[in-house]
C-alpha atoms as a PDB file:
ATOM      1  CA  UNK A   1     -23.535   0.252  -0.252  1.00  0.00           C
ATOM      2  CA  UNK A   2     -24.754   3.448   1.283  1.00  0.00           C
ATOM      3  CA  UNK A   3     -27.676   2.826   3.486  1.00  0.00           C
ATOM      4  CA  UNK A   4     -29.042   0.836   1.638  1.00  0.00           C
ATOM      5  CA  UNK A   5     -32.485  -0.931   2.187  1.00  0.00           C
ATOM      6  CA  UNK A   6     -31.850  -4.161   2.362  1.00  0.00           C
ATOM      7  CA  UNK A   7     -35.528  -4.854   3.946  1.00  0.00           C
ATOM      8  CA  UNK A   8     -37.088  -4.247   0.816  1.00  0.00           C
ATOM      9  CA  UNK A   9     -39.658  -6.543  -0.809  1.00  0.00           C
ATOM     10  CA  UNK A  10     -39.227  -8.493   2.531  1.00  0.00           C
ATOM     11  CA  UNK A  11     -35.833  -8.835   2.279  1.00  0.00           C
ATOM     12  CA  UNK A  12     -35.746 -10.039  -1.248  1.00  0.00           C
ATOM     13  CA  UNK A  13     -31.947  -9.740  -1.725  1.00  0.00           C
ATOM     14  CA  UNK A  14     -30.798 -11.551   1.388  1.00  0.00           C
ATOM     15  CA  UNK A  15     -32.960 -13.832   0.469  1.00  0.00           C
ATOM     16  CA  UNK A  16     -32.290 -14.645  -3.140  1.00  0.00           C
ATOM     17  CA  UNK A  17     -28.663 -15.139  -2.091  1.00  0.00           C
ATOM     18  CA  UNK A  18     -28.951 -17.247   0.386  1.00  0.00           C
ATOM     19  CA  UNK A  19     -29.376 -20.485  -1.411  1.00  0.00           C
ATOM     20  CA  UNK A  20     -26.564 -19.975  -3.467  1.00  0.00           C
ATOM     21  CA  UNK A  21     -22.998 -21.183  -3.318  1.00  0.00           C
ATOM     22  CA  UNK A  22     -21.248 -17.613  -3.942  1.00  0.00           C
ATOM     23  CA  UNK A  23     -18.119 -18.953  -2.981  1.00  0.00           C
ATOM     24  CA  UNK A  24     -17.827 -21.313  -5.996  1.00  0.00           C
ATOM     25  CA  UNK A  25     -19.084 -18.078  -8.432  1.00  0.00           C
ATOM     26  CA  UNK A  26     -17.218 -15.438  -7.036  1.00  0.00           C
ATOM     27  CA  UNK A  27     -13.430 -15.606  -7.749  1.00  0.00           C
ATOM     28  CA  UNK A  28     -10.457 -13.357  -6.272  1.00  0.00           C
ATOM     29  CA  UNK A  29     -10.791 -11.492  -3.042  1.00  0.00           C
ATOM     30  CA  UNK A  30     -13.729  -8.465  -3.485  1.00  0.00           C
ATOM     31  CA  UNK A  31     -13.794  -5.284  -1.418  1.00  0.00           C
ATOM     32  CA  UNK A  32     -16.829  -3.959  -0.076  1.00  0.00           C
ATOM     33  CA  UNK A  33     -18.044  -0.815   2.076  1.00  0.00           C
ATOM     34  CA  UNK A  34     -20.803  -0.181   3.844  1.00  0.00           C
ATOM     35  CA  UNK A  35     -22.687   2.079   5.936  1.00  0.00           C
ATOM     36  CA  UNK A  36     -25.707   2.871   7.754  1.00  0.00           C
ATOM     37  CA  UNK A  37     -27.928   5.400   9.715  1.00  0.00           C
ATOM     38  CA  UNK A  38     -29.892   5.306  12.732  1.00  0.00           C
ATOM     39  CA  UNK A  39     -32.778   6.618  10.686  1.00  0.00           C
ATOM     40  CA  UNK A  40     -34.855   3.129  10.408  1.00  0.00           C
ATOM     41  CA  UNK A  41     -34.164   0.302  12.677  1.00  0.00           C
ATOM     42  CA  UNK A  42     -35.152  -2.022  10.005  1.00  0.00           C
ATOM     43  CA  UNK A  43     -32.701  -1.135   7.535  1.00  0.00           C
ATOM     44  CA  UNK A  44     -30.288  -1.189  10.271  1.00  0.00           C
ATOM     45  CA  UNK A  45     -31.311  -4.532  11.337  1.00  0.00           C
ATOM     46  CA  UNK A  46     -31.432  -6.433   7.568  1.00  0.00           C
ATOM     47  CA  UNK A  47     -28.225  -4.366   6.625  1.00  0.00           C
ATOM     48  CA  UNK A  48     -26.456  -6.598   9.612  1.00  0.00           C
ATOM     49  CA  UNK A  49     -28.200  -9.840   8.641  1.00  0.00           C
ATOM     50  CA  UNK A  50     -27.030  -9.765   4.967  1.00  0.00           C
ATOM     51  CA  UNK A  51     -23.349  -8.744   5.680  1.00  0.00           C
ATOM     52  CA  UNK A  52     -23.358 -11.609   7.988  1.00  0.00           C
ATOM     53  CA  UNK A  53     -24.719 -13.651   5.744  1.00  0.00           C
ATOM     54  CA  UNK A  54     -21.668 -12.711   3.316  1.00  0.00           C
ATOM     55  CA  UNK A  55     -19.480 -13.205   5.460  1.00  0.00           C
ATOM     56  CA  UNK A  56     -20.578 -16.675   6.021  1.00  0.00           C
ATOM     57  CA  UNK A  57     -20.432 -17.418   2.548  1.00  0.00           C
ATOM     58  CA  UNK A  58     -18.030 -15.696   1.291  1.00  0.00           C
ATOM     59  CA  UNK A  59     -15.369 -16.414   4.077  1.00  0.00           C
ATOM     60  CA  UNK A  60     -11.965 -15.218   3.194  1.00  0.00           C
ATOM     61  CA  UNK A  61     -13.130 -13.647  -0.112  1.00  0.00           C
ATOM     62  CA  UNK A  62     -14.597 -10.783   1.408  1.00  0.00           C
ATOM     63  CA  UNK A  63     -13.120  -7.605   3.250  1.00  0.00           C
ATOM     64  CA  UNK A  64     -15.502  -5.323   4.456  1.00  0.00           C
ATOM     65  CA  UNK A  65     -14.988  -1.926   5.908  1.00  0.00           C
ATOM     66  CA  UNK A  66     -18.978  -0.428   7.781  1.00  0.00           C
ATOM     67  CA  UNK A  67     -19.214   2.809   8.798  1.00  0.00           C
ATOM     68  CA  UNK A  68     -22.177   3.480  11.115  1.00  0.00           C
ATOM     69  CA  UNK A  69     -23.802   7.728  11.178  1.00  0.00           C
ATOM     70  CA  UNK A  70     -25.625   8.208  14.196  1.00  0.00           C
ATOM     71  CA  UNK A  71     -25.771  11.967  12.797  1.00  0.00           C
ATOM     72  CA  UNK A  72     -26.899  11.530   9.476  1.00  0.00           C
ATOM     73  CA  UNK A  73     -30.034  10.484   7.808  1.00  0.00           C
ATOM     74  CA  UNK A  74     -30.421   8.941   4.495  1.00  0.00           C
ATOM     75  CA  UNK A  75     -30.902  11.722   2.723  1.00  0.00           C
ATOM     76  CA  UNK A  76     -27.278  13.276   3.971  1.00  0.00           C
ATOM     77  CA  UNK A  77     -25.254  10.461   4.514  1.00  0.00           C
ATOM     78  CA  UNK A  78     -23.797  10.505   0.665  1.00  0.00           C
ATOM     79  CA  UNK A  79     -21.390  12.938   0.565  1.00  0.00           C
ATOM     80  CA  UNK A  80     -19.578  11.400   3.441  1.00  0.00           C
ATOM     81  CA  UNK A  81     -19.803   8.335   2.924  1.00  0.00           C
ATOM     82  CA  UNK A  82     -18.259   8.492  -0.809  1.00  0.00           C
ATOM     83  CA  UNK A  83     -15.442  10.237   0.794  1.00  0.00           C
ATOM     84  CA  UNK A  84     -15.058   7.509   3.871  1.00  0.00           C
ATOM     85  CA  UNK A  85     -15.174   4.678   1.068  1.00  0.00           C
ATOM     86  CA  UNK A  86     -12.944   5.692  -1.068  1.00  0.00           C
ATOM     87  CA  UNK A  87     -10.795   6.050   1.568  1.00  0.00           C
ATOM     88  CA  UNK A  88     -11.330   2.931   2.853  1.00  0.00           C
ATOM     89  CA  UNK A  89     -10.536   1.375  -0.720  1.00  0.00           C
ATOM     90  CA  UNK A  90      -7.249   3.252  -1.029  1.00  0.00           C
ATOM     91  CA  UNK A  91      -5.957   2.210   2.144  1.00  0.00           C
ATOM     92  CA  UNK A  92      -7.038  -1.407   1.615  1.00  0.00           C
ATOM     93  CA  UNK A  93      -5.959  -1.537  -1.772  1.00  0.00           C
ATOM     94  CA  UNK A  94      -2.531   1.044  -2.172  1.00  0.00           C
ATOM     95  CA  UNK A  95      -1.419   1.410   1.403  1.00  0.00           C
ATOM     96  CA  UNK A  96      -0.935  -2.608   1.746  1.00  0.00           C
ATOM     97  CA  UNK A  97       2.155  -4.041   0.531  1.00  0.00           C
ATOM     98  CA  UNK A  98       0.553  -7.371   0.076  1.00  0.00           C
ATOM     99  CA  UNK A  99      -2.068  -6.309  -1.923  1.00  0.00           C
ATOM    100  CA  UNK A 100      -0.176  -3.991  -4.092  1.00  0.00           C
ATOM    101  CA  UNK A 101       2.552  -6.579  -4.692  1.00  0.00           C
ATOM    102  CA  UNK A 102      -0.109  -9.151  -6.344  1.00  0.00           C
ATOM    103  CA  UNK A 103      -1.763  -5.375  -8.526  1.00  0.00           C
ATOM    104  CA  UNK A 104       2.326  -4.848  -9.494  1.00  0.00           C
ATOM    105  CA  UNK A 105       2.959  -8.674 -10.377  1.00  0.00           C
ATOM    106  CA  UNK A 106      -0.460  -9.046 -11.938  1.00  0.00           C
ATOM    107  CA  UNK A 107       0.345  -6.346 -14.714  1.00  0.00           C
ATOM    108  CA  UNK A 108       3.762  -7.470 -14.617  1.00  0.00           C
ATOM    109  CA  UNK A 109       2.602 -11.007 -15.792  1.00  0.00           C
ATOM    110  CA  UNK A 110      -0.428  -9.627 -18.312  1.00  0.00           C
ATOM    111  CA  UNK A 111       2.774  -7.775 -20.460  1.00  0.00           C
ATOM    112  CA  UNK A 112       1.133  -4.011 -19.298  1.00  0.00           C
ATOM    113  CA  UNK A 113       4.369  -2.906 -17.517  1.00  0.00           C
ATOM    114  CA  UNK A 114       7.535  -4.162 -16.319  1.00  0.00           C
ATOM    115  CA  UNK A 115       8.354  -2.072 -13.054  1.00  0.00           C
ATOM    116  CA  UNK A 116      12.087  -0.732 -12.467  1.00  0.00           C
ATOM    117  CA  UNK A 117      14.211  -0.852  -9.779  1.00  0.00           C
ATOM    118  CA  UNK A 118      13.945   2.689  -9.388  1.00  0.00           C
ATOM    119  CA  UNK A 119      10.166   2.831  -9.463  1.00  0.00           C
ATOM    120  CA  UNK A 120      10.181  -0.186  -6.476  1.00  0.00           C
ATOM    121  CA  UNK A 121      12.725   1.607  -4.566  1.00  0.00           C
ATOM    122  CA  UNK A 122      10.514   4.657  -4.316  1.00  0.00           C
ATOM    123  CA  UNK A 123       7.492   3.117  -3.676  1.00  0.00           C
ATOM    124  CA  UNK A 124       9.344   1.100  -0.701  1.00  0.00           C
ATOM    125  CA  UNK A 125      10.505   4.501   0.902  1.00  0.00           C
ATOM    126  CA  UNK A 126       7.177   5.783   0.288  1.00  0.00           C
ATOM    127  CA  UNK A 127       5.646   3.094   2.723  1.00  0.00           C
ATOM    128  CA  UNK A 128       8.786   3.925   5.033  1.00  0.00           C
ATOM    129  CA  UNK A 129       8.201   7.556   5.410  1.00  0.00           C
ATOM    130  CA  UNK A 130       5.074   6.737   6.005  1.00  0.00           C
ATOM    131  CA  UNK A 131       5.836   4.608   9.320  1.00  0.00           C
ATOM    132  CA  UNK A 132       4.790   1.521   7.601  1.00  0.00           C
ATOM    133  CA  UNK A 133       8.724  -0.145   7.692  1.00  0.00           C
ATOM    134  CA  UNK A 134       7.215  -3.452   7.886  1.00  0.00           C
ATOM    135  CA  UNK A 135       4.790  -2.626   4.720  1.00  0.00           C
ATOM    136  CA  UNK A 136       8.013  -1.552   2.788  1.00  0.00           C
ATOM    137  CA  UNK A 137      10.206  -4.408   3.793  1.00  0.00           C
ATOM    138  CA  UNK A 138       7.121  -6.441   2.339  1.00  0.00           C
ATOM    139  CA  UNK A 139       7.859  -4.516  -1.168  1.00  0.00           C
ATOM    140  CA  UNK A 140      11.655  -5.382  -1.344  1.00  0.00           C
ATOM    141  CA  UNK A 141      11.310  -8.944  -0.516  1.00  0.00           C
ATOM    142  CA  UNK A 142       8.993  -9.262  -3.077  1.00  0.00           C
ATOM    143  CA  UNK A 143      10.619  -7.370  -5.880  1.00  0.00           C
ATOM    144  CA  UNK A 144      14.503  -8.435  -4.600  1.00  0.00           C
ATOM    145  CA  UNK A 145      15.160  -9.775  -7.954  1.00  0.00           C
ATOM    146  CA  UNK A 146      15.012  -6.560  -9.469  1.00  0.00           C
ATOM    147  CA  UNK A 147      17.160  -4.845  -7.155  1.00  0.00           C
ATOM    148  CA  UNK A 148      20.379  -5.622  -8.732  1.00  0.00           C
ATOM    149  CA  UNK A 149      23.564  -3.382  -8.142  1.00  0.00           C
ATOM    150  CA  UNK A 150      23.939  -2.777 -11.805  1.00  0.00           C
ATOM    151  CA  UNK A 151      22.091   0.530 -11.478  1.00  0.00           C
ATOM    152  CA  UNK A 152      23.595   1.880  -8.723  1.00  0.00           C
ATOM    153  CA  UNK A 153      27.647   1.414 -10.713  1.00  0.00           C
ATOM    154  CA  UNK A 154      26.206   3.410 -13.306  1.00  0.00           C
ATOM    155  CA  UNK A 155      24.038   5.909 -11.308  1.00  0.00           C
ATOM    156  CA  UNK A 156      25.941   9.518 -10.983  1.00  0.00           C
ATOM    157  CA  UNK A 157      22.694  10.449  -9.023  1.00  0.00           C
ATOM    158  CA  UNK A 158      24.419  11.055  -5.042  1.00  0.00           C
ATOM    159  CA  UNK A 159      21.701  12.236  -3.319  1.00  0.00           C
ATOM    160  CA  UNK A 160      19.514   9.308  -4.985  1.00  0.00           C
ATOM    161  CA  UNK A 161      22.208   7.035  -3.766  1.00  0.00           C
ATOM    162  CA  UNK A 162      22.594   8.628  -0.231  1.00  0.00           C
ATOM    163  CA  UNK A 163      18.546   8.052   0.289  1.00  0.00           C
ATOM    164  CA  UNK A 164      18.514   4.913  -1.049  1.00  0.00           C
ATOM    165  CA  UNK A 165      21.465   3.597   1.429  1.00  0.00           C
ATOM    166  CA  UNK A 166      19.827   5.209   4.292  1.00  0.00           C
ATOM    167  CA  UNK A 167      16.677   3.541   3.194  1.00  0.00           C
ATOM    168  CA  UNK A 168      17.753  -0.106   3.130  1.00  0.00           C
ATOM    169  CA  UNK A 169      19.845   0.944   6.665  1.00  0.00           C
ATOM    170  CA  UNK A 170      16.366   2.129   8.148  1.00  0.00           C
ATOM    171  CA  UNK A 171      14.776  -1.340   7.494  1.00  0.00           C
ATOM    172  CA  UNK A 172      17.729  -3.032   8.250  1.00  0.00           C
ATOM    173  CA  UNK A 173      19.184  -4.087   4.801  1.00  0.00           C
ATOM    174  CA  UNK A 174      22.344  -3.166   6.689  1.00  0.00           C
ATOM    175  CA  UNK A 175      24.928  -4.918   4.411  1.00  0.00           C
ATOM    176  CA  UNK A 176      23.272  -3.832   1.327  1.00  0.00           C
ATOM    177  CA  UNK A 177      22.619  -0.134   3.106  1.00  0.00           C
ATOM    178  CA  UNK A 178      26.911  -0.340   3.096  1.00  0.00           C
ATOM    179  CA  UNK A 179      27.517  -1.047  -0.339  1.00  0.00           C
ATOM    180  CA  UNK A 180      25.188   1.765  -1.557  1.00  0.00           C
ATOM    181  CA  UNK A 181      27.465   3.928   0.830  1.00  0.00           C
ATOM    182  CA  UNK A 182      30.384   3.003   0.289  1.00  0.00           C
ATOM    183  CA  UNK A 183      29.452   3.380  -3.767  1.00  0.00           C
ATOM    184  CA  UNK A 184      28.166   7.179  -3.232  1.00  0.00           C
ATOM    185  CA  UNK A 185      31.376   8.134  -1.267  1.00  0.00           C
ATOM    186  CA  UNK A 186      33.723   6.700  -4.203  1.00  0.00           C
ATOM    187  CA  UNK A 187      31.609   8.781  -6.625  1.00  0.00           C
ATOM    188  CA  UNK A 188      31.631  11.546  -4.449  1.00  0.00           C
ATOM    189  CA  UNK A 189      35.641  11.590  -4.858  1.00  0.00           C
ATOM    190  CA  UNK A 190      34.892  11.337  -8.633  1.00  0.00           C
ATOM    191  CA  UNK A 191      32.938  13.913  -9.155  1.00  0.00           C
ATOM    192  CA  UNK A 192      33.781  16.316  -7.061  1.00  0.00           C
ATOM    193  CA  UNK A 193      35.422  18.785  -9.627  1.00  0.00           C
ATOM    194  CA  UNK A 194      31.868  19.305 -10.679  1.00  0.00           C
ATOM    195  CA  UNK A 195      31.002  20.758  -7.205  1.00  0.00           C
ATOM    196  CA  UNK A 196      31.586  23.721  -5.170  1.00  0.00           C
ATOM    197  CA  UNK A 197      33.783  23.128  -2.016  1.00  0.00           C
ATOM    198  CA  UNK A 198      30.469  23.556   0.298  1.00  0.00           C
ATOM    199  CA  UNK A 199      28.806  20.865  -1.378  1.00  0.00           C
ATOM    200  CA  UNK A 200      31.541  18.544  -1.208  1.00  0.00           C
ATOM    201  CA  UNK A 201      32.219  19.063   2.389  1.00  0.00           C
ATOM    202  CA  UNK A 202      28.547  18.210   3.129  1.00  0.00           C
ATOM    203  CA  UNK A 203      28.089  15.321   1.611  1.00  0.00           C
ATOM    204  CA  UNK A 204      31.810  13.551   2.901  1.00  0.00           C
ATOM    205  CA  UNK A 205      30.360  14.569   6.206  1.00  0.00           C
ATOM    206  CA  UNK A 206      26.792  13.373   5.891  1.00  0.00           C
ATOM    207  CA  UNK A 207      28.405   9.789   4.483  1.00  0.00           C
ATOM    208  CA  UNK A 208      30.896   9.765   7.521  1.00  0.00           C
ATOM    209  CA  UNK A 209      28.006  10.069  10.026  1.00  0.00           C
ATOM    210  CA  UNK A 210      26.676   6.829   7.882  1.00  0.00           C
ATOM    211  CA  UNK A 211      29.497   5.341   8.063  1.00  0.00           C
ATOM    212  CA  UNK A 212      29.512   5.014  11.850  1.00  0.00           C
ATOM    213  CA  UNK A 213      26.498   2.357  11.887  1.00  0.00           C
ATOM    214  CA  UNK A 214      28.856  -0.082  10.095  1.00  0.00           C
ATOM    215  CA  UNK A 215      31.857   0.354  12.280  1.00  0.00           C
END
C-alpha cells in the first residue's frame, strides 16, 4: 500500500473489516508493505489505525514492513517506494532461511522440482558469504538428508570440493568439513597427471593449511 487513503468514505475499509474474523479466512502467513507521507495528517492517522487493527486480527499471520517519507508527497512517493518494497519482500522472503526452506519443501512436495545436493550446497554458501552463517546453517539442517557423500566419491570437481569443505568448516560442520578434505587431497594425488606442477603444488598446499584445523 503506497499512501494510501485509508480515510476515505469515513474510513470505509477499516471499517468494513473490523467485524470480521480474518484470522479464520485468511490462511498461511501474508506479507505486506506500507508507507506513508507527511502530506495529510489524516491519511497518516487512519493508515496507523488500520495496520493496527491488522495486526490485532491477524496476529502472527501478518509481517509488515512501513516506510514513513517525510520528503515526499503523494504524488512522488511511487517510484521509491516500489523500489523499498520490493526490497523489503526479497529480503523477507529469499534472504530468510526459514522462509525459503518451507518455498523449497513446498515445491518439493507439489512434484515441481526436486532440489540437488549441489543446488542446496550453493545456496547455503550463498547465505554464508553473505555473513548470514546462522541463516545457512538453517539450510543444511533442513536439507541434511540430501547431503549424502555419494556425490562427493564421484565428484572430480577439486576446487568444488575444496569450497565445499571450507564451507561446512566455516559453520562448524567440522567432521564433515574433514571428510570433504581429506576426499579432495586423495583426488588431488589422482589426478594430478592432468595438471601442471604449479597447480599441483597449490592446491597440496592450500589443503595442508586445512588440514591444520583438524590436528
Amino acid at each position: 500500500m503506497i499512501d494510501a487513503n485509508l480515510s476515505f468514505d469515513k474510513r470505509q475499509l477499516q471499517n468494513s473489516l473490523s467485524n470480521k474474523n480474518l484470522s479464520e479466512e485468511i490462511e498461511g502467513k501474508k506479507f505486506i508493505y506500507a508507507c506513508a507521507t507527511n502530506q495529510n495528517s489524516e491519511w497518516v492517522n487512519s493508515s496507523k489505525d488500520f495496520y493496527t487493527l491488522l495486526n490485532q486480527k491477524l496476529s502472527g499471520k501478518i509481517i509488515f514492513r512501513k516506510d514513513f517519507f517525510e520528503a515526499e508527497s503523494h504524488q512522488t512517493v511511487f517510484q521509491q517506494a516500489i523500489i523499498n518494497g520490493l526490497k523489503a519482500y526479497f529480503n523477507y522472503q529469499y534472504f530468510n532461511a526459514s522462509n525459503l526452506v518451507d518455498y523449497y519443501k513446498n515445491i518439493e512436495k507439489a512434484n515441481i522440482y526436486n532440489f540437488k545436493d549441489t543446488e542446496i550446497l550453493a545456496l547455503a554458501k550463498a547465505f554464508n558469504d553473505n555473513g548470514l552463517p546462522n541463516e545457512a546453517k538453517v539450510i543444511i539442517d533442513a536439507f541434511k538428508n540430501k547431503l549424502t557423500f555419494e556425490s562427493v566419491e564421484n565428484s572430480r570437481d577439486l576446487i568444488g570440493l575444496f569450497e565445499t569443505g571450507t564451507l561446512f568448516l566455516d559453520l562448524g560442520y567440522k567432521n564433515i568439513a574433514k571428510e570433504y578434505f581429506t576426499t579432495c587431497a586423495e583426488k588431488l594425488e589422482k589426478f594430478k597427471t592432468h595438471m601442471n606442477k604449479q597447480q599441483y603444488e597449490i592446491g597440496k598446499e592450500m589443503l595442508e593449511e586445512k588440514m591444520k584445523y583438524f590436528d
